[in-house]
PDB file of N, CA and C in Angstrom:
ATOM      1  N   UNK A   1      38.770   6.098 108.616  1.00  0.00           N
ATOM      2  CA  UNK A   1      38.391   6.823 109.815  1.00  0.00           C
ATOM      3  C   UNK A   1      36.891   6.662 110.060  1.00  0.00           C
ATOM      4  N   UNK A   2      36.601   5.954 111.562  1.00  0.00           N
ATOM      5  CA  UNK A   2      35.030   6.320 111.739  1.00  0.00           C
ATOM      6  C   UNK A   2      34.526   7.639 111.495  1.00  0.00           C
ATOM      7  N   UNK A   3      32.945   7.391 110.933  1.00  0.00           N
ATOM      8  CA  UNK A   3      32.203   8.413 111.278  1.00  0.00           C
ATOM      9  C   UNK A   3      31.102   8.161 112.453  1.00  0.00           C
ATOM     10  N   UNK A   4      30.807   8.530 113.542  1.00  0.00           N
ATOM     11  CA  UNK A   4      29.502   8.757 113.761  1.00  0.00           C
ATOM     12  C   UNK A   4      28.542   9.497 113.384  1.00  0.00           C
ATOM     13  N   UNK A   5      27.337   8.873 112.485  1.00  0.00           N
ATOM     14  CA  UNK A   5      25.822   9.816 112.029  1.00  0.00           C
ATOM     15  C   UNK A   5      24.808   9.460 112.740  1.00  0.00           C
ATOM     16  N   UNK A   6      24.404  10.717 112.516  1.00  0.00           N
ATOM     17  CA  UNK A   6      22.861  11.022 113.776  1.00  0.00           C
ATOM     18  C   UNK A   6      21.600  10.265 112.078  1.00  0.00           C
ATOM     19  N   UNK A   7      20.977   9.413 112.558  1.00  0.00           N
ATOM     20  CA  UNK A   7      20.345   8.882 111.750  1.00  0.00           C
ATOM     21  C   UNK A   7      18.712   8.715 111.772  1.00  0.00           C
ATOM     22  N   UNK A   8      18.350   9.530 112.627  1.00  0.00           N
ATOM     23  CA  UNK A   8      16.968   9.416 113.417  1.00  0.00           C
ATOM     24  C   UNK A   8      16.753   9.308 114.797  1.00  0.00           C
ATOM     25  N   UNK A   9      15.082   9.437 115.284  1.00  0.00           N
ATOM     26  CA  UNK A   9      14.610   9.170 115.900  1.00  0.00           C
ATOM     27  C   UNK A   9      14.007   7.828 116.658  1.00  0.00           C
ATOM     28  N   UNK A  10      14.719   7.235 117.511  1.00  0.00           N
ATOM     29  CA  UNK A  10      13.846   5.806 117.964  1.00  0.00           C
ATOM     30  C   UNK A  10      12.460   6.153 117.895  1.00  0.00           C
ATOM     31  N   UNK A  11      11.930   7.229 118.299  1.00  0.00           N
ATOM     32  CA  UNK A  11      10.015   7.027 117.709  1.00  0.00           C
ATOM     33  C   UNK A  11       9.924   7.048 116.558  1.00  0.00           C
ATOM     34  N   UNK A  12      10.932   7.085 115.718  1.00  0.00           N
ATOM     35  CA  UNK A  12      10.533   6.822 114.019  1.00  0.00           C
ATOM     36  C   UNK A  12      10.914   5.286 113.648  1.00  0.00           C
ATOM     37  N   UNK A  13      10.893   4.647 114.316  1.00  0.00           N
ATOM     38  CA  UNK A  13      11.065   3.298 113.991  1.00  0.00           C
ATOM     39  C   UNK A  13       9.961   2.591 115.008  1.00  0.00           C
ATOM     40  N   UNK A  14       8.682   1.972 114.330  1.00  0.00           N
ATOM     41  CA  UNK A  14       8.265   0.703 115.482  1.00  0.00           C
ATOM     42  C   UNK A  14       8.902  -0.227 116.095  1.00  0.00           C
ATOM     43  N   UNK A  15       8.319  -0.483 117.076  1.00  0.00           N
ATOM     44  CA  UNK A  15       9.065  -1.915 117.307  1.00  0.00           C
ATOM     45  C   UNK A  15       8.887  -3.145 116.732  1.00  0.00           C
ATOM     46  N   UNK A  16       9.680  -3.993 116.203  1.00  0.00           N
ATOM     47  CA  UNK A  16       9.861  -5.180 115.526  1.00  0.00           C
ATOM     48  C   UNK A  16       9.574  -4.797 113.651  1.00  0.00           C
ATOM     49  N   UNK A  17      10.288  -3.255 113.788  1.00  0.00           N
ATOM     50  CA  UNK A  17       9.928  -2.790 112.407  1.00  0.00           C
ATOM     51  C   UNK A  17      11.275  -2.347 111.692  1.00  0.00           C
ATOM     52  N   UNK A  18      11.776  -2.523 110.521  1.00  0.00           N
ATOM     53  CA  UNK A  18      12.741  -1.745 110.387  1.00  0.00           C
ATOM     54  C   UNK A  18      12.817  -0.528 109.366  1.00  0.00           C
ATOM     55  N   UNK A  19      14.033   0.103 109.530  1.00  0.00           N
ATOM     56  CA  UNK A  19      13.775   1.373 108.183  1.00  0.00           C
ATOM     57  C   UNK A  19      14.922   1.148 106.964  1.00  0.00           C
ATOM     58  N   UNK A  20      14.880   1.222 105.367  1.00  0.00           N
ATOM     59  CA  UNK A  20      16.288   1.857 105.098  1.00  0.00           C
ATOM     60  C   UNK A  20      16.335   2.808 104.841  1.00  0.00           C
ATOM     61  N   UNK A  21      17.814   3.021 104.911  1.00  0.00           N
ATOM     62  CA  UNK A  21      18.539   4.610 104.535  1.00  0.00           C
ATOM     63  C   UNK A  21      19.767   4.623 103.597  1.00  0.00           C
ATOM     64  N   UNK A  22      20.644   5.580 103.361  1.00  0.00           N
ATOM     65  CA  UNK A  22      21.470   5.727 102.791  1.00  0.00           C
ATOM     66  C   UNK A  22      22.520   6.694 103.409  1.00  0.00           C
ATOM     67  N   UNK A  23      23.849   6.213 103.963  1.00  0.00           N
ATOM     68  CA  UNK A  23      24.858   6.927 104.451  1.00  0.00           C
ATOM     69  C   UNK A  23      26.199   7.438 104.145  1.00  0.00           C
ATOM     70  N   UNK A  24      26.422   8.021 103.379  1.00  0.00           N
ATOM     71  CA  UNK A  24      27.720   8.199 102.374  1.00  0.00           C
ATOM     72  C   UNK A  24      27.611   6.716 101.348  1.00  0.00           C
ATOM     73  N   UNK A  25      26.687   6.846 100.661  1.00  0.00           N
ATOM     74  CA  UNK A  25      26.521   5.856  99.707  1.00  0.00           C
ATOM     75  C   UNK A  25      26.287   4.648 100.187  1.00  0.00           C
ATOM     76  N   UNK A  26      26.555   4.371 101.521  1.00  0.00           N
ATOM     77  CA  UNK A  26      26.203   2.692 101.466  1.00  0.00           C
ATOM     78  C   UNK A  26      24.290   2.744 102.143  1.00  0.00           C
ATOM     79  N   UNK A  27      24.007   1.201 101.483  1.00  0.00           N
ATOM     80  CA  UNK A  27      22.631   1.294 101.783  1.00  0.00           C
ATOM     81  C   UNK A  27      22.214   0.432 103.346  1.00  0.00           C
ATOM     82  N   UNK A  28      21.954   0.786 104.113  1.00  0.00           N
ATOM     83  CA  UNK A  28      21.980  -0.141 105.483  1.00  0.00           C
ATOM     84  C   UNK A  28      20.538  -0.208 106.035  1.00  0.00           C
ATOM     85  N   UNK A  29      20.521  -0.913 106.601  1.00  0.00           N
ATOM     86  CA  UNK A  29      18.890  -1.756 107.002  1.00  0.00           C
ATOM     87  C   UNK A  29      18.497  -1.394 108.775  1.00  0.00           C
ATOM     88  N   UNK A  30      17.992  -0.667 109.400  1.00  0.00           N
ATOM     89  CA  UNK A  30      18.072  -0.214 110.381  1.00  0.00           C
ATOM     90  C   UNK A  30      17.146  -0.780 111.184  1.00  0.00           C
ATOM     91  N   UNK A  31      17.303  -1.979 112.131  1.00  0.00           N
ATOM     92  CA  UNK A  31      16.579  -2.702 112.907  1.00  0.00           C
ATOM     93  C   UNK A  31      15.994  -2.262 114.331  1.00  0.00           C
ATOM     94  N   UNK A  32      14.846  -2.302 114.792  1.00  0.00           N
ATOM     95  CA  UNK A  32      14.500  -2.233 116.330  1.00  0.00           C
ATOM     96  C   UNK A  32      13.551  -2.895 116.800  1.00  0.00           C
ATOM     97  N   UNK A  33      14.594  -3.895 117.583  1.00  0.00           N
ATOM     98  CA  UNK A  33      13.706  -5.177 117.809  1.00  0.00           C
ATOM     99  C   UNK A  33      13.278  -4.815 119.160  1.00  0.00           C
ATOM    100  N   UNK A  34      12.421  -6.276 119.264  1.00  0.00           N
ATOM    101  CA  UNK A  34      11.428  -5.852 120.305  1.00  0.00           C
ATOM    102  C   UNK A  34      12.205  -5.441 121.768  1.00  0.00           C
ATOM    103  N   UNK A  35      13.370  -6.137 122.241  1.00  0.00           N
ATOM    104  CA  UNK A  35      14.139  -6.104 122.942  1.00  0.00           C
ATOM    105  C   UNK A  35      14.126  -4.287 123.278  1.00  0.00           C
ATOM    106  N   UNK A  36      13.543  -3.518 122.646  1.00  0.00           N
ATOM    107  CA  UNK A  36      14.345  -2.417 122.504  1.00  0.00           C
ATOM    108  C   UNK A  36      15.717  -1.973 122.076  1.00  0.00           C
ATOM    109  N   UNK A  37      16.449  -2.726 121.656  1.00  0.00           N
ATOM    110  CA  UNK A  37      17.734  -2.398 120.480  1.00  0.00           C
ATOM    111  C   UNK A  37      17.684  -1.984 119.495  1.00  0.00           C
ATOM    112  N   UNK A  38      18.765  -1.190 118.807  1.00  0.00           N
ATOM    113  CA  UNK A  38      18.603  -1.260 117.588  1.00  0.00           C
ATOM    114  C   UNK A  38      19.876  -1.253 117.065  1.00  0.00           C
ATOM    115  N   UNK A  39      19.317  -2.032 116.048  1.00  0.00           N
ATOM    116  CA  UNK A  39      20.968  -2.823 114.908  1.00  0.00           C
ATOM    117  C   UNK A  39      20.931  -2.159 113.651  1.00  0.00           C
ATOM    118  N   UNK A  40      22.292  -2.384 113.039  1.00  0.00           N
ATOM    119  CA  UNK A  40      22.143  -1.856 111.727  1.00  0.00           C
ATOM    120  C   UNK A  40      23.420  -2.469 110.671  1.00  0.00           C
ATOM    121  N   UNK A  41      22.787  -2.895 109.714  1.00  0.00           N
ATOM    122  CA  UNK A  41      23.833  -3.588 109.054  1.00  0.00           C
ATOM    123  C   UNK A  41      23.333  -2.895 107.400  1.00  0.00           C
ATOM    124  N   UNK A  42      24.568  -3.777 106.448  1.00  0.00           N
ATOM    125  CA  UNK A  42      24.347  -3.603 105.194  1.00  0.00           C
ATOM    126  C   UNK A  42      22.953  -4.146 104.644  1.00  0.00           C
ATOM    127  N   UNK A  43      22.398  -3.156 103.656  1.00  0.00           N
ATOM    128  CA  UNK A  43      20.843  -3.863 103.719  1.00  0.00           C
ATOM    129  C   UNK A  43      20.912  -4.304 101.889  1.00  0.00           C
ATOM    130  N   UNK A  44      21.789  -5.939 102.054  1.00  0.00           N
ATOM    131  CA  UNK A  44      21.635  -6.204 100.755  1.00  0.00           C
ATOM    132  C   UNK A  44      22.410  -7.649 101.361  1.00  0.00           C
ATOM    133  N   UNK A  45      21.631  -8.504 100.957  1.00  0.00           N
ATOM    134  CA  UNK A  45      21.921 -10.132 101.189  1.00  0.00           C
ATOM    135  C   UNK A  45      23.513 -10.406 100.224  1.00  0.00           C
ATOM    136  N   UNK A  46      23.973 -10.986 100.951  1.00  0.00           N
ATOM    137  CA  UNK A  46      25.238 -11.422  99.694  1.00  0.00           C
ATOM    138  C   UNK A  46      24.638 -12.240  98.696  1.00  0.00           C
ATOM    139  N   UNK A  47      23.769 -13.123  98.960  1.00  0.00           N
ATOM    140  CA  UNK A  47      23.610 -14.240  97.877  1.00  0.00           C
ATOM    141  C   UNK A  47      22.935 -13.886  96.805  1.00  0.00           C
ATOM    142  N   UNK A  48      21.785 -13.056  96.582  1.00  0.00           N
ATOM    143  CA  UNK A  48      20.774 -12.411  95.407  1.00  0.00           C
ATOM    144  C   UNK A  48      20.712 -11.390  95.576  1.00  0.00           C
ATOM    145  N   UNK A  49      21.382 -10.066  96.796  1.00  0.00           N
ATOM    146  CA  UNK A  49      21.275  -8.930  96.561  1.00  0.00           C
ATOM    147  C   UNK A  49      19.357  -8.246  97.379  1.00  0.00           C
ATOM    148  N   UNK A  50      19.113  -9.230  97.598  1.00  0.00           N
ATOM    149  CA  UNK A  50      17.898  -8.790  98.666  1.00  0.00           C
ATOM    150  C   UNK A  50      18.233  -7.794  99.724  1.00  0.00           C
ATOM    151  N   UNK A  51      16.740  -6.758  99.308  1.00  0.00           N
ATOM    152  CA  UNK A  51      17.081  -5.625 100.610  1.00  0.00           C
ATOM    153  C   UNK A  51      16.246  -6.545 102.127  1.00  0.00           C
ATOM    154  N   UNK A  52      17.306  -6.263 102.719  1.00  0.00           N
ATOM    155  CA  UNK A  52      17.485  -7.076 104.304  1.00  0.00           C
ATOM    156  C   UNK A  52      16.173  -6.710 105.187  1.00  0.00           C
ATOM    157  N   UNK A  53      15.623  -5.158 104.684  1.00  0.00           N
ATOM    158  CA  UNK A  53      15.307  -4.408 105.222  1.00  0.00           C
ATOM    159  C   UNK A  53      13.512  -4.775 104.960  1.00  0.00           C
ATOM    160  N   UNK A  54      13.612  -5.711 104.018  1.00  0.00           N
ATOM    161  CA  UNK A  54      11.709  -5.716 104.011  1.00  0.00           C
ATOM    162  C   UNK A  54      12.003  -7.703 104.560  1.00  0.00           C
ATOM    163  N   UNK A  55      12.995  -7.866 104.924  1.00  0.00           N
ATOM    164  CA  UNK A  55      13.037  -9.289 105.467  1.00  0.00           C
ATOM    165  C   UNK A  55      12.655  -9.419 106.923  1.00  0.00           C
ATOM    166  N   UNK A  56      11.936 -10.689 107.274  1.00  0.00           N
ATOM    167  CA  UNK A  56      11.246 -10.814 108.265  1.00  0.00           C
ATOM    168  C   UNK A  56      12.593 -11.004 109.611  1.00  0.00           C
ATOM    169  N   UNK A  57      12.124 -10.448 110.915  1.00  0.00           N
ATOM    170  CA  UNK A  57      13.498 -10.703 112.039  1.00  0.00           C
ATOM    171  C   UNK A  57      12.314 -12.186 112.719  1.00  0.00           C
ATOM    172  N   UNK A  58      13.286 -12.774 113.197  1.00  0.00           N
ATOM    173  CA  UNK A  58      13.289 -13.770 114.107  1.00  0.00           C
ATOM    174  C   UNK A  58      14.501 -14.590 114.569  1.00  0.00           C
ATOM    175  N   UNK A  59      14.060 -14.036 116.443  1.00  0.00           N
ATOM    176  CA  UNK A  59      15.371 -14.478 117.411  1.00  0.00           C
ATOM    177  C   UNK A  59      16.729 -13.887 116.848  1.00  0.00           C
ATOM    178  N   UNK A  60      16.944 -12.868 116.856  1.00  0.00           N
ATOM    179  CA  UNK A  60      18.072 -12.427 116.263  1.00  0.00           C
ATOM    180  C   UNK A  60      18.774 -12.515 114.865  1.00  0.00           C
ATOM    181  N   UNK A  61      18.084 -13.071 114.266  1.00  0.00           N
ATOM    182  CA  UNK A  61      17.965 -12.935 112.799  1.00  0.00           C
ATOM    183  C   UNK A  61      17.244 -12.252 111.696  1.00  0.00           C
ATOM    184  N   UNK A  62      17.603 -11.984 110.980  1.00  0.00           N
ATOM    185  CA  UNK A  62      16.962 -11.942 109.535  1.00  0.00           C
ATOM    186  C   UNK A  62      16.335 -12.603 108.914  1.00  0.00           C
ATOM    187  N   UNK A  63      15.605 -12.917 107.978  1.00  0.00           N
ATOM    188  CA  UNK A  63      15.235 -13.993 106.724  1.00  0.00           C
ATOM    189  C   UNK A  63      15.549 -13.182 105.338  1.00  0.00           C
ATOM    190  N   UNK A  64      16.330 -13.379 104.576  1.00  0.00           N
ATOM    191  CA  UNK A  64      16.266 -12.485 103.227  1.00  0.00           C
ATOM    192  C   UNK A  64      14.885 -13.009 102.841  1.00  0.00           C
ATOM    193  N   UNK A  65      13.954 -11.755 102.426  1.00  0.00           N
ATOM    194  CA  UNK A  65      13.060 -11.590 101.198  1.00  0.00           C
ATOM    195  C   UNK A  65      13.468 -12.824 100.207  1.00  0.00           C
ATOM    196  N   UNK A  66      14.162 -12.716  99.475  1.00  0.00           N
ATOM    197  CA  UNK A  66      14.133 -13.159  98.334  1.00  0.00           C
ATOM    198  C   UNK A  66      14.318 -14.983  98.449  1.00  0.00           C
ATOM    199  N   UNK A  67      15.041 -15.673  99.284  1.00  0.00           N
ATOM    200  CA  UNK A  67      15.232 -16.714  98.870  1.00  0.00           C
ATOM    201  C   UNK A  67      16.025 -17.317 100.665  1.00  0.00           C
ATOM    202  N   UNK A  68      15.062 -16.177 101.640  1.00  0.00           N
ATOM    203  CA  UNK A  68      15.382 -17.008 103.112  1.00  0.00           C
ATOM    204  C   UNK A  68      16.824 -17.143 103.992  1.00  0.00           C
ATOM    205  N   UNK A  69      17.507 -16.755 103.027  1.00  0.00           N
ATOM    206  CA  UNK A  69      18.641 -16.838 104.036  1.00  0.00           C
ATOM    207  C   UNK A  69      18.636 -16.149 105.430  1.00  0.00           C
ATOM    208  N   UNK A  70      18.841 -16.818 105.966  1.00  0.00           N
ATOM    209  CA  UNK A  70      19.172 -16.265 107.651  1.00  0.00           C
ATOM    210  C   UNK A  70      20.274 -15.597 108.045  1.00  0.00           C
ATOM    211  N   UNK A  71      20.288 -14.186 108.479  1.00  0.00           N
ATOM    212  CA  UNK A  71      21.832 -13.544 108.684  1.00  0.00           C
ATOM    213  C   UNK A  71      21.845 -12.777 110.064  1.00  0.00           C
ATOM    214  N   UNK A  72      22.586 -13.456 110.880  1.00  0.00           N
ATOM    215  CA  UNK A  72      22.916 -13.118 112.117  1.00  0.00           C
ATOM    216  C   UNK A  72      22.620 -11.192 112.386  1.00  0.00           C
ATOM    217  N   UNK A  73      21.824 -10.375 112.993  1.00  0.00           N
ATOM    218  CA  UNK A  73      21.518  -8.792 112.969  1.00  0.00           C
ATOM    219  C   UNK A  73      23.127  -8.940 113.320  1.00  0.00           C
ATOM    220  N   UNK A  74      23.541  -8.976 114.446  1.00  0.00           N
ATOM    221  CA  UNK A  74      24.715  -9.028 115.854  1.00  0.00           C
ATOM    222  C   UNK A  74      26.347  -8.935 114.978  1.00  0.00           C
ATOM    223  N   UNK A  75      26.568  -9.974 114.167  1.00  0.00           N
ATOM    224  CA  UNK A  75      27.332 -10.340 113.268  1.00  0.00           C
ATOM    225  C   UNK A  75      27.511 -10.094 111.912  1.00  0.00           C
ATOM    226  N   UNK A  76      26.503  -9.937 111.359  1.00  0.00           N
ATOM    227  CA  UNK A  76      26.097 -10.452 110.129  1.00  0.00           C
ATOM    228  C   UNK A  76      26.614 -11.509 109.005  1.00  0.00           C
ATOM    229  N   UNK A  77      27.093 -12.365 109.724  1.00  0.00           N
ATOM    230  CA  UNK A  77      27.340 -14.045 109.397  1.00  0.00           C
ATOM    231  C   UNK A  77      25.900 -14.744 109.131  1.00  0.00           C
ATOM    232  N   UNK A  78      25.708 -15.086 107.986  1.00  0.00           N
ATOM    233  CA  UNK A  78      25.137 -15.976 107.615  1.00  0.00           C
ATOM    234  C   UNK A  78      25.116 -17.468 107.953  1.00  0.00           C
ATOM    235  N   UNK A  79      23.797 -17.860 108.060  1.00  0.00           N
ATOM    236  CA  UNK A  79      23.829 -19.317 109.239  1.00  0.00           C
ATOM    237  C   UNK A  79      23.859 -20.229 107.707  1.00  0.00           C
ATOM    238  N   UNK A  80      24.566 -21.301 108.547  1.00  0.00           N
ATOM    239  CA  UNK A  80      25.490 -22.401 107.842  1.00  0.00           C
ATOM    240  C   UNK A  80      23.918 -22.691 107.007  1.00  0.00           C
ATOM    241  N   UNK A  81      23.759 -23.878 106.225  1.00  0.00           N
ATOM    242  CA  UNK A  81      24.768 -24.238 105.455  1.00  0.00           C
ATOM    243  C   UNK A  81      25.127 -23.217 104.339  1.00  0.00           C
ATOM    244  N   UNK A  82      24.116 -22.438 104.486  1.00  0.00           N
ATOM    245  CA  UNK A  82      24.618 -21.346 103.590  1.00  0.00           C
ATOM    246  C   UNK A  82      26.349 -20.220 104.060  1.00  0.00           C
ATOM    247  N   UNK A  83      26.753 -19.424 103.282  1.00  0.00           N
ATOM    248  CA  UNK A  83      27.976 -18.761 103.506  1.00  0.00           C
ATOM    249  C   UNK A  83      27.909 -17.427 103.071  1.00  0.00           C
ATOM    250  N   UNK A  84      28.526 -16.556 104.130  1.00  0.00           N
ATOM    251  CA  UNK A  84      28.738 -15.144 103.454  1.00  0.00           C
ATOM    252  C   UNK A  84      28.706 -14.253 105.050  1.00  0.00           C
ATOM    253  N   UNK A  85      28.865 -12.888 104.441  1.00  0.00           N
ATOM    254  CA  UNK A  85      28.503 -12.118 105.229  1.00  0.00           C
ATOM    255  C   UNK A  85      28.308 -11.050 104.793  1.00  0.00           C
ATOM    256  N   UNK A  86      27.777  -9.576 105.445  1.00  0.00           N
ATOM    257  CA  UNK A  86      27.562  -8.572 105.330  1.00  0.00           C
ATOM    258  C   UNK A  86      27.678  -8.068 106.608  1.00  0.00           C
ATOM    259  N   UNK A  87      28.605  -6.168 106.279  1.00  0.00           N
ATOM    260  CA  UNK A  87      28.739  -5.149 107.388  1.00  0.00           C
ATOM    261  C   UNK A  87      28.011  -5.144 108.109  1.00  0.00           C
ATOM    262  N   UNK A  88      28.223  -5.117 109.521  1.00  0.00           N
ATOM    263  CA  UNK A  88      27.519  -4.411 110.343  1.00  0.00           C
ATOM    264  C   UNK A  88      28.048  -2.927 110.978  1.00  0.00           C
ATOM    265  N   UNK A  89      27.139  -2.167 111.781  1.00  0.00           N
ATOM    266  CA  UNK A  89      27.747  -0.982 112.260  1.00  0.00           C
ATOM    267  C   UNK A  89      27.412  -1.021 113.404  1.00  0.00           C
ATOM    268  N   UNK A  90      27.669  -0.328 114.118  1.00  0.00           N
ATOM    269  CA  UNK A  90      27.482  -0.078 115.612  1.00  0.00           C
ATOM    270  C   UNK A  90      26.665   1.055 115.708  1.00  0.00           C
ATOM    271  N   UNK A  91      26.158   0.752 116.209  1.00  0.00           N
ATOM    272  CA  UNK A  91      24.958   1.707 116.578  1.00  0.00           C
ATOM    273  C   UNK A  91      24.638   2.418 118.181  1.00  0.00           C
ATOM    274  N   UNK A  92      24.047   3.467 118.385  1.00  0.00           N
ATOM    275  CA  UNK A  92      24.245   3.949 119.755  1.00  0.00           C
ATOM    276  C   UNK A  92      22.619   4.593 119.473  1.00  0.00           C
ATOM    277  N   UNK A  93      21.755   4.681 120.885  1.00  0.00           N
ATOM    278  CA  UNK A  93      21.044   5.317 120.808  1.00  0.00           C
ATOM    279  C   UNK A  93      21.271   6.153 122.083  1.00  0.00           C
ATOM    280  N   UNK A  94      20.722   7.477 121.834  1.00  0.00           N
ATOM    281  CA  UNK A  94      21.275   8.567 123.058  1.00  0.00           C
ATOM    282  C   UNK A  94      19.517   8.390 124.607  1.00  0.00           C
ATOM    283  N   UNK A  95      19.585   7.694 125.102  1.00  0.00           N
ATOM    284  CA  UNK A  95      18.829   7.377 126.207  1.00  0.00           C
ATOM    285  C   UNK A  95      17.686   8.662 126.538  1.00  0.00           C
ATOM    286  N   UNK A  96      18.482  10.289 126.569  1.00  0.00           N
ATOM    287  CA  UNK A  96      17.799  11.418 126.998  1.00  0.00           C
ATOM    288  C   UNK A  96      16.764  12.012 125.565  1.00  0.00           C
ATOM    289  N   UNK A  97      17.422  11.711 124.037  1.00  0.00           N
ATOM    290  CA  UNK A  97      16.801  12.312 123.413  1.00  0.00           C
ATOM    291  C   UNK A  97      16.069  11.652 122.517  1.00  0.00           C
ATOM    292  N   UNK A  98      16.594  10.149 122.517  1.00  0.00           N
ATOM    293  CA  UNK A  98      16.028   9.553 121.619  1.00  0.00           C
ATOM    294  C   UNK A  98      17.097   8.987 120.238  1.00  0.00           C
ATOM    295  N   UNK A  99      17.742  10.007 120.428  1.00  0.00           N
ATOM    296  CA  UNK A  99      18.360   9.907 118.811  1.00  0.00           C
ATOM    297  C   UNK A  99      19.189   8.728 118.882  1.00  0.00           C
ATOM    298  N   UNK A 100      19.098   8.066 117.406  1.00  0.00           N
ATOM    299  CA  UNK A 100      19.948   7.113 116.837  1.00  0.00           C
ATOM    300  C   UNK A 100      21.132   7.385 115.917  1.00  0.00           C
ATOM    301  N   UNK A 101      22.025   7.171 116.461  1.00  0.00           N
ATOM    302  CA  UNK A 101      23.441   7.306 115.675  1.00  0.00           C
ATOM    303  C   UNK A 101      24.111   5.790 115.313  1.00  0.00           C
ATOM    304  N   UNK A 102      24.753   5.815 114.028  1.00  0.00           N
ATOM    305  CA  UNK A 102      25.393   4.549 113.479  1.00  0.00           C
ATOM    306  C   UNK A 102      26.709   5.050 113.080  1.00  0.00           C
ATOM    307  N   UNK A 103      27.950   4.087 113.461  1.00  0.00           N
ATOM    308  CA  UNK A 103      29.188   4.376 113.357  1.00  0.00           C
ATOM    309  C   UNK A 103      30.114   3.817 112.001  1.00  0.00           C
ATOM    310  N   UNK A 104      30.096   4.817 111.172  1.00  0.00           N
ATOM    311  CA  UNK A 104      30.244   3.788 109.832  1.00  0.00           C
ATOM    312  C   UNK A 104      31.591   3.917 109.796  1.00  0.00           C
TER     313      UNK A 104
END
């Protein structure tokens, strides 16, 4: 069964900055790119276990910290030639108050 959680404030996140957190145990990487969006996926690389979350974004990607892999924010499919993936969630931000909710 989904949950929706209220997970913050969009003024608590810069732009092109991200945060982690912890939501009924899983650890997720909370993105807000410049676009004004914000994404949120599992914040742990499949391949070495890198938090996602101190990895650099570019063009809709990730870079893992540890060893570069590129992982789609949108998807979280990992770009060829490498393989894997990691959760993503859906995310909503409420327009009037600010708040960020993720649908785990």
């Amino acid at each position: 069964m989904a949950t929706k959680v209220l997970v913050g404030k969009l003024s608590d996140i810069d732009v092109k900055s991200s945060r982690k957190l912890k939501v009924q145990n899983i650890d997720i990487a909370l993105f807000h790119l410049s676009d004004g969006s914000v994404l949120a996926l599992e914040n742990k690389c499949p391949h070495k276990g890198g938090l996602l979350s101190e990895g650099m974004v570019c063009g809709g990607k990730v870079h893992c910290p540890l060893h570069d892999w590129k992982i789609d924010l949108h998807s979280g499919k990992v770009q060829e030639p490498d393989e894997g993936c990691v959760t993503t969630f859906e995310t909503e931000v409420d327009q009037q108050s600010g708040d960020i909710y993720i649908t785990i």
